[in-house]
PDB file of N, CA and C in Angstrom:
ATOM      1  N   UNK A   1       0.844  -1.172   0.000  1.00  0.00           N
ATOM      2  CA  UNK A   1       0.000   0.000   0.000  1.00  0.00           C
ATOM      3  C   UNK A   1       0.891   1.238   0.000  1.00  0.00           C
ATOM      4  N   UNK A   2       0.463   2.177  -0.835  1.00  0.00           N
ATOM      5  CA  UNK A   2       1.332   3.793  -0.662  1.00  0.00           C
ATOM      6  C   UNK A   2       0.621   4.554   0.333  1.00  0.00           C
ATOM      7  N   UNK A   3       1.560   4.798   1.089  1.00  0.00           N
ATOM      8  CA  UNK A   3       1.954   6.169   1.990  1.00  0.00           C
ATOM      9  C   UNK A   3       2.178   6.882   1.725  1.00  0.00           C
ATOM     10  N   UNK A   4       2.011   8.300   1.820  1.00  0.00           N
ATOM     11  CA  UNK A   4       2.404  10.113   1.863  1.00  0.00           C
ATOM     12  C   UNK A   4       2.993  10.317   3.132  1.00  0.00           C
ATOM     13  N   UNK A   5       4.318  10.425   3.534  1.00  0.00           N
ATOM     14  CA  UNK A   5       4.519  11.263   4.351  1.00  0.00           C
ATOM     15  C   UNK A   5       4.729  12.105   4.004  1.00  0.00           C
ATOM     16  N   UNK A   6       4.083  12.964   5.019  1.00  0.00           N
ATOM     17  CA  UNK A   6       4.210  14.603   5.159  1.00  0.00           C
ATOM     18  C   UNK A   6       4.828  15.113   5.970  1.00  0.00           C
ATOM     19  N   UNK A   7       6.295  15.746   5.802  1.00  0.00           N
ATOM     20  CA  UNK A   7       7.008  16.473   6.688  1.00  0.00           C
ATOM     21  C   UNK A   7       6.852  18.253   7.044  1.00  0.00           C
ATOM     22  N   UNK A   8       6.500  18.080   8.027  1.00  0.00           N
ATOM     23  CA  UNK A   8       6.179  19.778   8.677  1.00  0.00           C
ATOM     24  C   UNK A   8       7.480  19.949   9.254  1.00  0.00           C
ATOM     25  N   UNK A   9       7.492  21.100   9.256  1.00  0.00           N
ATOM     26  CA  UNK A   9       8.265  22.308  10.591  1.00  0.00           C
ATOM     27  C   UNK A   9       8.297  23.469  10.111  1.00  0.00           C
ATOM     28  N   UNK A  10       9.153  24.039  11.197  1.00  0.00           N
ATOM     29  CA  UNK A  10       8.899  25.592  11.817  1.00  0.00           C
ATOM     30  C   UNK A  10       9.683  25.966  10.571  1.00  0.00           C
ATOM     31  N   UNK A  11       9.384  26.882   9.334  1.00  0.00           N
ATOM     32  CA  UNK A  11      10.338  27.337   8.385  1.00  0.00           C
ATOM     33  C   UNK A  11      11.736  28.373   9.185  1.00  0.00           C
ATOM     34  N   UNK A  12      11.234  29.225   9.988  1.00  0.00           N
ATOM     35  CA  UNK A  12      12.177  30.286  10.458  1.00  0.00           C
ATOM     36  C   UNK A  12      12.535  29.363  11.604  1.00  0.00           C
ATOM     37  N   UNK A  13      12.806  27.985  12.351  1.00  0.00           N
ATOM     38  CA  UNK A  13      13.031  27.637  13.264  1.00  0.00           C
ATOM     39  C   UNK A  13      14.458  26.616  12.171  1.00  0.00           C
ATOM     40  N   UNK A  14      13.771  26.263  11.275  1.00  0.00           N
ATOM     41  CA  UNK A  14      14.912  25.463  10.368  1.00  0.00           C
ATOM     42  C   UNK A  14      15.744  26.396   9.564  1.00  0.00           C
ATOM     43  N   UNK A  15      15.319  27.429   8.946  1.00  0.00           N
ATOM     44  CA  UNK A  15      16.145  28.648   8.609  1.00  0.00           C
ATOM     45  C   UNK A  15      18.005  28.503   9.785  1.00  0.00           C
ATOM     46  N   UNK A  16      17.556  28.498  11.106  1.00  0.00           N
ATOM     47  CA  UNK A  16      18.461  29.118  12.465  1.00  0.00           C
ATOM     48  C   UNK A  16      19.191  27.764  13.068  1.00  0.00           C
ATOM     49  N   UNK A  17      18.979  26.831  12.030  1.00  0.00           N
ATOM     50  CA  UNK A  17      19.757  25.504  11.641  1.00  0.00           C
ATOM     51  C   UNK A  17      21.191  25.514  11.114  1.00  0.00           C
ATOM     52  N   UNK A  18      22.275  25.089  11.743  1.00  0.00           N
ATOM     53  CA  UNK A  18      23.448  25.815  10.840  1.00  0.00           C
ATOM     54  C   UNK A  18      23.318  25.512   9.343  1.00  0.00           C
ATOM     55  N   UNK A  19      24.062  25.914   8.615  1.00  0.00           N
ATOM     56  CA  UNK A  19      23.981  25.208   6.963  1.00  0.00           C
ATOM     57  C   UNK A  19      24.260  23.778   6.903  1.00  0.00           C
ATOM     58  N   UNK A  20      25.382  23.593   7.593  1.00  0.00           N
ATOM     59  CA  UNK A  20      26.100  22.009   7.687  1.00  0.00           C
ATOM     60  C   UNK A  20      25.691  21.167   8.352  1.00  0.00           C
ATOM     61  N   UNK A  21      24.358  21.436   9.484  1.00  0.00           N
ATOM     62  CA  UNK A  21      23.663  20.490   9.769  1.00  0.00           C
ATOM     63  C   UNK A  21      22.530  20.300   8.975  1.00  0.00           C
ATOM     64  N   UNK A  22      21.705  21.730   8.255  1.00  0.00           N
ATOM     65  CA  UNK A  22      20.948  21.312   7.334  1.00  0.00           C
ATOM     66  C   UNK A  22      21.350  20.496   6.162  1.00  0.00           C
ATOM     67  N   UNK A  23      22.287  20.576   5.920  1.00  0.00           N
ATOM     68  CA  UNK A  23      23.113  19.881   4.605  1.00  0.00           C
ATOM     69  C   UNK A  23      22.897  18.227   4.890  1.00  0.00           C
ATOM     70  N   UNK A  24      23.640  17.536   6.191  1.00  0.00           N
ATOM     71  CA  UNK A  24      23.255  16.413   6.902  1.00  0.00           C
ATOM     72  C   UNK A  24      22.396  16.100   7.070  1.00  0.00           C
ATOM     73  N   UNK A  25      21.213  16.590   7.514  1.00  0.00           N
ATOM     74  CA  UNK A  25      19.866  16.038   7.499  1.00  0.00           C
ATOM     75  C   UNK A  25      19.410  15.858   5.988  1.00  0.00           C
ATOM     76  N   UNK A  26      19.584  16.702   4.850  1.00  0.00           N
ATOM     77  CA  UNK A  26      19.689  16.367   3.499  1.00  0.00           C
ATOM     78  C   UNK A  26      20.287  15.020   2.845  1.00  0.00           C
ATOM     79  N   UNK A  27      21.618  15.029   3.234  1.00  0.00           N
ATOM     80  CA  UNK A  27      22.121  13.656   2.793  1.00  0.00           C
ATOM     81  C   UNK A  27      21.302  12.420   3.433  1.00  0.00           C
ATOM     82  N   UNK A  28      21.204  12.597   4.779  1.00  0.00           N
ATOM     83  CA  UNK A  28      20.629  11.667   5.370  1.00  0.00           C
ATOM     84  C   UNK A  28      19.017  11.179   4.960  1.00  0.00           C
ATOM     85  N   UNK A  29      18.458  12.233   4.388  1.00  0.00           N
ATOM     86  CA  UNK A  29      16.926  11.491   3.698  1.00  0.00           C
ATOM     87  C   UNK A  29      17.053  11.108   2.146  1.00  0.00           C
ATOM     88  N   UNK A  30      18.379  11.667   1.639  1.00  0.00           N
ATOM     89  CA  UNK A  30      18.706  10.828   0.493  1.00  0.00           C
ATOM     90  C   UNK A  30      19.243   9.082   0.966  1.00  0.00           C
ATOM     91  N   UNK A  31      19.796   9.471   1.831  1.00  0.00           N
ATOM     92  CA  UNK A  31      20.672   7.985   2.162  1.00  0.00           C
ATOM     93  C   UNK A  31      18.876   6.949   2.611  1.00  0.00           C
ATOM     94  N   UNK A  32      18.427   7.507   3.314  1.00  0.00           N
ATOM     95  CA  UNK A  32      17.139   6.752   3.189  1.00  0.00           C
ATOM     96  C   UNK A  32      16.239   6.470   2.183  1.00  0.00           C
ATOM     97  N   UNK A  33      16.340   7.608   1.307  1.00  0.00           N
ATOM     98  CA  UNK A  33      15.521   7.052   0.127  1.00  0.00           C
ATOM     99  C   UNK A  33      16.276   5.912  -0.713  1.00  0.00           C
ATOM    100  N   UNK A  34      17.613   6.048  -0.810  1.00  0.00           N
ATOM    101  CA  UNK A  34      18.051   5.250  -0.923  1.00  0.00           C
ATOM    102  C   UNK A  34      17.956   3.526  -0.388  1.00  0.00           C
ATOM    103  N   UNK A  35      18.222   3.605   0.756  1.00  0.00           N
ATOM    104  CA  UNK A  35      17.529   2.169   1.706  1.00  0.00           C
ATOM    105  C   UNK A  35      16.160   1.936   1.432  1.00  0.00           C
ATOM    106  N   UNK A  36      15.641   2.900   1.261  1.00  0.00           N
ATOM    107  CA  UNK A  36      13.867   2.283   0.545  1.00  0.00           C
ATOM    108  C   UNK A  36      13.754   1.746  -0.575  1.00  0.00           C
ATOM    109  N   UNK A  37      14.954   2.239  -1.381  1.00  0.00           N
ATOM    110  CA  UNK A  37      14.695   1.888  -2.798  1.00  0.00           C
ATOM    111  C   UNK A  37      15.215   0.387  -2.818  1.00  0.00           C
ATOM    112  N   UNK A  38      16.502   0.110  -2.107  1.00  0.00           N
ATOM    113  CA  UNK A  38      16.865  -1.055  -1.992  1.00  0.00           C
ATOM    114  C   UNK A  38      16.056  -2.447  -1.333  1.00  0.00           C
ATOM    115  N   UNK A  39      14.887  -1.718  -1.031  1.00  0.00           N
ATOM    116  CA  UNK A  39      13.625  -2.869  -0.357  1.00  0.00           C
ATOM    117  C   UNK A  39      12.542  -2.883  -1.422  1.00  0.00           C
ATOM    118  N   UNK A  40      12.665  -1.837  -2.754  1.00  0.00           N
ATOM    119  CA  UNK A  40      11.444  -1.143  -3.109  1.00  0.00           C
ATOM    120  C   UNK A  40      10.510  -0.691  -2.501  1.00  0.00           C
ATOM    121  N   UNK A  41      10.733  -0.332  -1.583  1.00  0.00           N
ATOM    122  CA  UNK A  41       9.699   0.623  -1.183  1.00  0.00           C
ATOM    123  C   UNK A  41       9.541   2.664  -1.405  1.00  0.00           C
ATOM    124  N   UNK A  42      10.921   2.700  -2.482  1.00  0.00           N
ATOM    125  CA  UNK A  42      10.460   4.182  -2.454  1.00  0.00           C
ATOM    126  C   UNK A  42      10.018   4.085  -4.069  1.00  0.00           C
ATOM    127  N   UNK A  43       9.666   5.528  -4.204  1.00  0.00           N
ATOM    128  CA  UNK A  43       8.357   5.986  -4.993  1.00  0.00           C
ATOM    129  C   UNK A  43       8.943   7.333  -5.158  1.00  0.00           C
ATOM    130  N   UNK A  44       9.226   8.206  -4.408  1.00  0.00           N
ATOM    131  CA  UNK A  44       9.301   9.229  -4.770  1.00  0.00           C
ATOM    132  C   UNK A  44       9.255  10.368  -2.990  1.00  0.00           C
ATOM    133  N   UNK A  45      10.352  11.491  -3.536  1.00  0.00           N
ATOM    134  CA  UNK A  45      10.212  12.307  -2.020  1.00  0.00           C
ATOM    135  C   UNK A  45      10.973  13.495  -2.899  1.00  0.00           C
ATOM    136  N   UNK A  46      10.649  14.162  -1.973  1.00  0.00           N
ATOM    137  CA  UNK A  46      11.306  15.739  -1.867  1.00  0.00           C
ATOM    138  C   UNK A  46      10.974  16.470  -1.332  1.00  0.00           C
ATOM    139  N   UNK A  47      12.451  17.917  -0.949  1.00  0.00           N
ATOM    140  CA  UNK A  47      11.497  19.037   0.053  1.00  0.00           C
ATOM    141  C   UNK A  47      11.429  19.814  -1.177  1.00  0.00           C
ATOM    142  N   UNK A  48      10.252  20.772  -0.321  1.00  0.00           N
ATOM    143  CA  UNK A  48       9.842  21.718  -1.380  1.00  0.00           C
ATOM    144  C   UNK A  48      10.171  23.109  -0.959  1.00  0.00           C
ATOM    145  N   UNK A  49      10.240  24.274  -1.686  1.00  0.00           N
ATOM    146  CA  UNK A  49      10.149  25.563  -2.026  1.00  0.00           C
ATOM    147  C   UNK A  49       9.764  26.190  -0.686  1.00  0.00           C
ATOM    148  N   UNK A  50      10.370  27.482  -0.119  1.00  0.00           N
ATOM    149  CA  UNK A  50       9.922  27.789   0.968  1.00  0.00           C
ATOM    150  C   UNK A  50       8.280  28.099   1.098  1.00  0.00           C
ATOM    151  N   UNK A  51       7.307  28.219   1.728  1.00  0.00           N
ATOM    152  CA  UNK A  51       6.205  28.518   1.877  1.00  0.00           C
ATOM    153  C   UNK A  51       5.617  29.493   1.139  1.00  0.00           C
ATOM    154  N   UNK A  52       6.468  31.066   1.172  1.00  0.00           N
ATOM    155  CA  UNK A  52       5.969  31.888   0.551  1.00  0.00           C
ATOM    156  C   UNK A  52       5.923  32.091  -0.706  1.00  0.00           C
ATOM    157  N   UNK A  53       6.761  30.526  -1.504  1.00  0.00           N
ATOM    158  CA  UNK A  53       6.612  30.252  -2.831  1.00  0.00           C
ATOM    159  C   UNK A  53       5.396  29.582  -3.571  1.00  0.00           C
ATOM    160  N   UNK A  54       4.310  28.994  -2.519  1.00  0.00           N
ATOM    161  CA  UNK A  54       3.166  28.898  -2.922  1.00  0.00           C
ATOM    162  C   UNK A  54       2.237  29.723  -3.241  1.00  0.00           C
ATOM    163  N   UNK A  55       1.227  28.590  -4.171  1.00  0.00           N
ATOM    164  CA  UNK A  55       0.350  29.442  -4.542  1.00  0.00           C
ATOM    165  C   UNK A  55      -1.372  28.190  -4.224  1.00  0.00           C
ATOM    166  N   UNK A  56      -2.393  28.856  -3.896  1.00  0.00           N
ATOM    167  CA  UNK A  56      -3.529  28.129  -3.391  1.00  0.00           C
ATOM    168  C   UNK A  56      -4.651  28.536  -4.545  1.00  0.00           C
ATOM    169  N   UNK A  57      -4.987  27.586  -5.001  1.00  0.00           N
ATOM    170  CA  UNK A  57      -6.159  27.644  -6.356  1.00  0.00           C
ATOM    171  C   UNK A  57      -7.565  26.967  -5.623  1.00  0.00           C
ATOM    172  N   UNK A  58      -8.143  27.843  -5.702  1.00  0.00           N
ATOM    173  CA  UNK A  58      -9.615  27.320  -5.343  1.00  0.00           C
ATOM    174  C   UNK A  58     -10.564  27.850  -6.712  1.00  0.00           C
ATOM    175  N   UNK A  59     -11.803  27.226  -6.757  1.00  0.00           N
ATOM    176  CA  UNK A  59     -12.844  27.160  -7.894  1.00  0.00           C
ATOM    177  C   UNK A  59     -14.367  27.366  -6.883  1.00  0.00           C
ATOM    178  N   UNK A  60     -15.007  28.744  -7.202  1.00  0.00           N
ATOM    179  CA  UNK A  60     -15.592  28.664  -6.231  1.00  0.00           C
ATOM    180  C   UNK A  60     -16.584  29.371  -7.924  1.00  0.00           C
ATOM    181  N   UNK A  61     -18.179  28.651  -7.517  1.00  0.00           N
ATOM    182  CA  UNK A  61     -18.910  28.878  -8.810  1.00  0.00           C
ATOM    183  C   UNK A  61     -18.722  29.384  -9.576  1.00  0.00           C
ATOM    184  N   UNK A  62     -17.734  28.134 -10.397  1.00  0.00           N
ATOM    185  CA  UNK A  62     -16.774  28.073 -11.658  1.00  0.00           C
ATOM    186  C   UNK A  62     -15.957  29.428 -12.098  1.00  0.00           C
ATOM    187  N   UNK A  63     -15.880  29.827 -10.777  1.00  0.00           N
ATOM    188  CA  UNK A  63     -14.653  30.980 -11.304  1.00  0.00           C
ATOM    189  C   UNK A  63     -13.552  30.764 -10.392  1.00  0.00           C
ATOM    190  N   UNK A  64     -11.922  30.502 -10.870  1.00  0.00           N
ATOM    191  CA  UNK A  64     -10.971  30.550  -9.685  1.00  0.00           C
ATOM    192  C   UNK A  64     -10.229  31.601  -8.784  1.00  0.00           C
ATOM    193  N   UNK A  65      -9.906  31.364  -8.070  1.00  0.00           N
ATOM    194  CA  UNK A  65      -9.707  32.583  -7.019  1.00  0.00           C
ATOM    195  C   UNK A  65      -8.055  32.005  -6.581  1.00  0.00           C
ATOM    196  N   UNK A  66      -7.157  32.698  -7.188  1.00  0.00           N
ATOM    197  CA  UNK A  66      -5.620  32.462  -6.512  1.00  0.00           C
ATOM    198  C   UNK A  66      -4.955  33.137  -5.860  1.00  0.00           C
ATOM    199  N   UNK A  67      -4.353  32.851  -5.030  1.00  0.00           N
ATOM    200  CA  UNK A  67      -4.132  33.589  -3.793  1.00  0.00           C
ATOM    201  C   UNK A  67      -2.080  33.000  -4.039  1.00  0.00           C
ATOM    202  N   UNK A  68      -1.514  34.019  -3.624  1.00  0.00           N
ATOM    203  CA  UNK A  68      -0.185  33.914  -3.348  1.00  0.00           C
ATOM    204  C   UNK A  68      -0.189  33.067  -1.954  1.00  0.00           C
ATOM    205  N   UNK A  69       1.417  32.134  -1.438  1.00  0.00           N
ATOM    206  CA  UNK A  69       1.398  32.532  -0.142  1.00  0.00           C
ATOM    207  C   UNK A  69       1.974  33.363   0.453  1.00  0.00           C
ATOM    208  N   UNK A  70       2.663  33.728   1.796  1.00  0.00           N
ATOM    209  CA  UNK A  70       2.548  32.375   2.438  1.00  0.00           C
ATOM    210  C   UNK A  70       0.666  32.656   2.835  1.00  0.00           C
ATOM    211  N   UNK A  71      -0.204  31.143   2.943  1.00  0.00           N
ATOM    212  CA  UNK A  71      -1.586  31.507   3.205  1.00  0.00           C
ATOM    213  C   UNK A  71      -2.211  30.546   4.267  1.00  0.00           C
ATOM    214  N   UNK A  72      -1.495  30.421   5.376  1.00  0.00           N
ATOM    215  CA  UNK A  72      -2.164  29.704   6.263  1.00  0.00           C
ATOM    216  C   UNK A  72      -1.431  30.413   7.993  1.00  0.00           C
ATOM    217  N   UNK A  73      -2.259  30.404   8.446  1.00  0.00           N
ATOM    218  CA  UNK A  73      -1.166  30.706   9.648  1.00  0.00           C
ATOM    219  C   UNK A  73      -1.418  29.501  10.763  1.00  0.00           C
ATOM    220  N   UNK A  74      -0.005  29.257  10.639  1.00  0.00           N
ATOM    221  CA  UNK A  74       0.851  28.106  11.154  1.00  0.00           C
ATOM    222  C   UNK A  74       1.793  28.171  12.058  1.00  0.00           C
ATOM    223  N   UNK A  75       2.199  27.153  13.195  1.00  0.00           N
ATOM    224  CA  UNK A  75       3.384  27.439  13.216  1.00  0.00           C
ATOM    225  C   UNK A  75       4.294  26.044  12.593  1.00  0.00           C
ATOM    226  N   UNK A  76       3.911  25.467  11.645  1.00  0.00           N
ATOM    227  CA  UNK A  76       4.831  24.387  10.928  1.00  0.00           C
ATOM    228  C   UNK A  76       4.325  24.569   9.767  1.00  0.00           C
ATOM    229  N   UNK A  77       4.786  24.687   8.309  1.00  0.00           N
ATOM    230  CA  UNK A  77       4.771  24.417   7.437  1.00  0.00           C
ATOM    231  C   UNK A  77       5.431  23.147   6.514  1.00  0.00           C
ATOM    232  N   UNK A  78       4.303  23.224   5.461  1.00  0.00           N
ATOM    233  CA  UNK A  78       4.561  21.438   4.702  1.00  0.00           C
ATOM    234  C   UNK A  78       6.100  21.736   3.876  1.00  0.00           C
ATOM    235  N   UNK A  79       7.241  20.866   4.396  1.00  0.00           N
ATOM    236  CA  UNK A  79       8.340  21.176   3.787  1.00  0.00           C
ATOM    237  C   UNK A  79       9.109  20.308   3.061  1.00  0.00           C
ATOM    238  N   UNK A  80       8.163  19.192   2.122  1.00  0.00           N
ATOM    239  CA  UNK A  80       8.442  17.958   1.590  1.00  0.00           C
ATOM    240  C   UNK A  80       7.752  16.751   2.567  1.00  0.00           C
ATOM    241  N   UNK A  81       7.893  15.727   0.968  1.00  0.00           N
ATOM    242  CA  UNK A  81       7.279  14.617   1.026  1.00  0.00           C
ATOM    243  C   UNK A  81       8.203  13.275   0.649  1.00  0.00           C
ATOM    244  N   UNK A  82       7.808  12.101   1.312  1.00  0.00           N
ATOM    245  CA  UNK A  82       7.914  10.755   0.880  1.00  0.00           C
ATOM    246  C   UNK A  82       7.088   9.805   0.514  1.00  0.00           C
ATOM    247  N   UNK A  83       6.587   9.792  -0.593  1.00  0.00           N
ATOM    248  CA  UNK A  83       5.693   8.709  -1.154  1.00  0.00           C
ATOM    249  C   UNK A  83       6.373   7.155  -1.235  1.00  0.00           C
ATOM    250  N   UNK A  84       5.598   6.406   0.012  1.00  0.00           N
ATOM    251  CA  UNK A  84       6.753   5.260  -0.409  1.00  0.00           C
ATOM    252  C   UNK A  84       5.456   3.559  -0.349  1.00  0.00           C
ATOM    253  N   UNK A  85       6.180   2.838  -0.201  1.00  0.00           N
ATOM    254  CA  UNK A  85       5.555   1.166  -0.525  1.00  0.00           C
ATOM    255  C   UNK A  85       5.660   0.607   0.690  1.00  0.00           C
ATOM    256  N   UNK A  86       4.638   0.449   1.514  1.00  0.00           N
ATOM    257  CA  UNK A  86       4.659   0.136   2.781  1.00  0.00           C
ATOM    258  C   UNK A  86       3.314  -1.157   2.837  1.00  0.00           C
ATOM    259  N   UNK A  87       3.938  -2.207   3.501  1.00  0.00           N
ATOM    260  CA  UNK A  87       2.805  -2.995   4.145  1.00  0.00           C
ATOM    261  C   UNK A  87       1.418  -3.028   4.658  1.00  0.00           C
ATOM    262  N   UNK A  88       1.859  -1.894   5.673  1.00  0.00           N
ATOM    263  CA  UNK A  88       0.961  -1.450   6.786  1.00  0.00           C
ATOM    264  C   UNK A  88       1.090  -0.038   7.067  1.00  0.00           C
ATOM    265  N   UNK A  89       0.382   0.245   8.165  1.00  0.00           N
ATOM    266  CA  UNK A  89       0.595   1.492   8.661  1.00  0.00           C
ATOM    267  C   UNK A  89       1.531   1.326   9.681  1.00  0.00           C
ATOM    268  N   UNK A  90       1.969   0.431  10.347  1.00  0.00           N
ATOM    269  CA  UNK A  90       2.749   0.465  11.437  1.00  0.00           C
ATOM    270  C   UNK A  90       4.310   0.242  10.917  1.00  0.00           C
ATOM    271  N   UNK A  91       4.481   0.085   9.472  1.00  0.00           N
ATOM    272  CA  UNK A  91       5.352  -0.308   8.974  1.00  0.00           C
ATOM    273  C   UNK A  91       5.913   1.366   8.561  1.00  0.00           C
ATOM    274  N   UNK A  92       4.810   2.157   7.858  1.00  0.00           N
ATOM    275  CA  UNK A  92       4.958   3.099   7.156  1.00  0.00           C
ATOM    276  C   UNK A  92       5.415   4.217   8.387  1.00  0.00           C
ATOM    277  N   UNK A  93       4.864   4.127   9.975  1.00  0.00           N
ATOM    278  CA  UNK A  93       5.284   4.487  10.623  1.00  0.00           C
ATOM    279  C   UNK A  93       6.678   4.207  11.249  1.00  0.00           C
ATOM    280  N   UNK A  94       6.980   3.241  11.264  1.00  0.00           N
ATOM    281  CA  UNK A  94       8.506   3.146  11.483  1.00  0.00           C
ATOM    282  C   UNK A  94       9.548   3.599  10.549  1.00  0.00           C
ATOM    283  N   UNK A  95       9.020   3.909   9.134  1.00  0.00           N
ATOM    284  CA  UNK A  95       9.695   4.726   8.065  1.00  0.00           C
ATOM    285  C   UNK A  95       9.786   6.346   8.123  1.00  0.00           C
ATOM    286  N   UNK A  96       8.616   6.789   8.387  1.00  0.00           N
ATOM    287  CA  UNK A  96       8.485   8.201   8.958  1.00  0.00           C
ATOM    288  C   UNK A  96       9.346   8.583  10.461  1.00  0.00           C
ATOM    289  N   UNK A  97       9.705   7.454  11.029  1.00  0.00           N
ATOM    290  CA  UNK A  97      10.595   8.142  12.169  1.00  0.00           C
ATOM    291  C   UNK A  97      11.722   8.575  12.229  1.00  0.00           C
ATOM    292  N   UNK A  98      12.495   7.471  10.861  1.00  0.00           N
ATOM    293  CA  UNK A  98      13.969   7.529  10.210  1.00  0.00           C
ATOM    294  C   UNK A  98      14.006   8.656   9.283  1.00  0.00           C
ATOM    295  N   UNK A  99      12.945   9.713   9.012  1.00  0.00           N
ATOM    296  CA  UNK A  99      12.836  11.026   8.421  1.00  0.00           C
ATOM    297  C   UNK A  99      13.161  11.688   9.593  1.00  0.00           C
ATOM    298  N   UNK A 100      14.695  12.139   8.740  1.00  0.00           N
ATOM    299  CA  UNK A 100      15.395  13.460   9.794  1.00  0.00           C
ATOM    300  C   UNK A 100      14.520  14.599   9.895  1.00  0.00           C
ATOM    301  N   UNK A 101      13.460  14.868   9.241  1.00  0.00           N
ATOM    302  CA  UNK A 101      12.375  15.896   9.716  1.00  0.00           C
ATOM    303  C   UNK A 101      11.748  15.651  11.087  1.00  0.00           C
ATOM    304  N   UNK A 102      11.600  14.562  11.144  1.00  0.00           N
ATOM    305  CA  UNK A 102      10.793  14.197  12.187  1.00  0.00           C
ATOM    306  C   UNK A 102      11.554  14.907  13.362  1.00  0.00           C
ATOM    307  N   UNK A 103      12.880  14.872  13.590  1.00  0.00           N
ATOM    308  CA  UNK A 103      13.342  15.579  14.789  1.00  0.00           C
ATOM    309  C   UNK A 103      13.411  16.817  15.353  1.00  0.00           C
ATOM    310  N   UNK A 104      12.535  18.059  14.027  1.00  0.00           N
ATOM    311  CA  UNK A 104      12.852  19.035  14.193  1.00  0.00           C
ATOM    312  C   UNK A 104      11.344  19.305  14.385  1.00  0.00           C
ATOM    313  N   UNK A 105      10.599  18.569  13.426  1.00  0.00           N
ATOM    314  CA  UNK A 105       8.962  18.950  13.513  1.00  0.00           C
ATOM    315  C   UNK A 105       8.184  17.826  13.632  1.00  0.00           C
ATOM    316  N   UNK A 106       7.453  17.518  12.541  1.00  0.00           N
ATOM    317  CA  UNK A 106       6.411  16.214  13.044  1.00  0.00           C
ATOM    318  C   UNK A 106       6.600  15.722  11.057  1.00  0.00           C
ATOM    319  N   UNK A 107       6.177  13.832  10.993  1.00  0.00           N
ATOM    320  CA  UNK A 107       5.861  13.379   9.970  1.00  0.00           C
ATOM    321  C   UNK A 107       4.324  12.721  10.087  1.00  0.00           C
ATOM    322  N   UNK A 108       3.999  13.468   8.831  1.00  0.00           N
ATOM    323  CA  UNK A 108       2.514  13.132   8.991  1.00  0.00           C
ATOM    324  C   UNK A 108       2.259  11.809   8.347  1.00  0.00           C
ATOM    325  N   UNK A 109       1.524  10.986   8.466  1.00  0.00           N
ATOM    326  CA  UNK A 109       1.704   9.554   7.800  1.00  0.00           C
ATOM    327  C   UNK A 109       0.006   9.318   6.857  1.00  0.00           C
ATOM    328  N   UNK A 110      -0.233   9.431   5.605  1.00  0.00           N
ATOM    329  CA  UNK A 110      -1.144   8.927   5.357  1.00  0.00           C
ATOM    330  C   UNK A 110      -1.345   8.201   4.262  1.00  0.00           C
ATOM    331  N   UNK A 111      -2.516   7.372   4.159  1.00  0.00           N
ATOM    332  CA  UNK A 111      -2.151   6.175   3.615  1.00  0.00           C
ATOM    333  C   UNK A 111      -3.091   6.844   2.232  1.00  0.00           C
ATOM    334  N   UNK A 112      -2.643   6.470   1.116  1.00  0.00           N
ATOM    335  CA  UNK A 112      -3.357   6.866  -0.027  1.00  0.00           C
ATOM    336  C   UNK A 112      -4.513   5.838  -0.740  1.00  0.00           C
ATOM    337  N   UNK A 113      -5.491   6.244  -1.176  1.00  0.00           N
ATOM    338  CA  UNK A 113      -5.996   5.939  -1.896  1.00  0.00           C
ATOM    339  C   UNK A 113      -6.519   5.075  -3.417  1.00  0.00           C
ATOM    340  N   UNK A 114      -6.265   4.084  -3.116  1.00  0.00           N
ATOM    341  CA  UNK A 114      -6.277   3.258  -4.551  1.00  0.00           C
ATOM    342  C   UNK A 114      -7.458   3.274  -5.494  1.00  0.00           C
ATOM    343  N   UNK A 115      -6.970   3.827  -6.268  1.00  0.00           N
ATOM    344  CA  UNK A 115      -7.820   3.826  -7.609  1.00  0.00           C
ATOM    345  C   UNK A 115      -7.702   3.403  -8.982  1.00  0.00           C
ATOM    346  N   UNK A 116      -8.557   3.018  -9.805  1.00  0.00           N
ATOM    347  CA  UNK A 116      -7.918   2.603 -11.365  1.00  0.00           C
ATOM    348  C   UNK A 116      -8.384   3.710 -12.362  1.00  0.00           C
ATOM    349  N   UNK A 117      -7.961   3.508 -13.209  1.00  0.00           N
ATOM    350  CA  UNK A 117      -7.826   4.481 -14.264  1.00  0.00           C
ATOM    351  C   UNK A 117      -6.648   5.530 -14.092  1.00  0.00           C
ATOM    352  N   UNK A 118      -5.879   5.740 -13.175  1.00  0.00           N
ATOM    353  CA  UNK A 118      -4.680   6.688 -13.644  1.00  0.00           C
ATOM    354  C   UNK A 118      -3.652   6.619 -14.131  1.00  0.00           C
ATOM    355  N   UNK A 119      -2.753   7.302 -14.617  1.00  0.00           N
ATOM    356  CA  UNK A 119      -1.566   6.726 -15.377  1.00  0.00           C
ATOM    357  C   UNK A 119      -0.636   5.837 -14.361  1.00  0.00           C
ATOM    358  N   UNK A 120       0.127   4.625 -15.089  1.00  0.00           N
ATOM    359  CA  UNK A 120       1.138   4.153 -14.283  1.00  0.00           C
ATOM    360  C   UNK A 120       0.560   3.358 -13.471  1.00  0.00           C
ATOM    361  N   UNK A 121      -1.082   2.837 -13.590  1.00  0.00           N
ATOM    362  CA  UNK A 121      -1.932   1.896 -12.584  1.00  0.00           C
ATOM    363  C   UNK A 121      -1.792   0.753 -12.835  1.00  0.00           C
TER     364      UNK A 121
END
């Protein structure tokens, strides 16, 4: 079954991170995606773009409304993902703990949705 983890934290709390430990926690979720891949269980991960590089699309009677961010007030923002091949949930949770995010903020764990008809099904 696929999992989404979702890695949060504090953007200006990881900002005040030295560079060379952020750098390490970098290698280190490559070195894991790596070990996933070697079980097959990865799929796909990455961090993303700071916050205020989003953008939020809503469709509200059929006209859209886009909004810059940053647009939520938080104190953790979504700062990358791991889509990976997990058993279970208790499995997918013991994968989300070995996410060096997890030590600074929280990994959100959810289990996706199976459907047919999409590409790559």
């Amino acid at each position: 079954m696929k999992y989404l983890l979702l890695v949060h934290h504090n953007e200006d709390m990881f900002n005040k991170i030295p560079e060379g430990k952020r750098k390490d926690m970098l290698e280190e979720s490559i070195q894991l995606c790596h070990q996933l891949a070697d079980k097959g269980q990865y799929i796909h991960a990455s961090p993303l773009q700071p916050e205020n590089t989003g953008t939020v699309v809503q469709v509200r009677e059929g006209k859209a409304i886009v909004t810059d961010g940053p647009f939520m007030e938080t104190k953790e923002q979504l700062a990358g993902y791991f889509l990976i091949d997990a058993e279970n949930q208790e499995e997918a949770i013991k994968i989300a703990e070995r996410v060096p995010g997890a030590r600074i903020g929280t990994v959100e764990v959810r289990p996706a949705i199976k459907i047919s008809g999409l590409p790559n099904e």
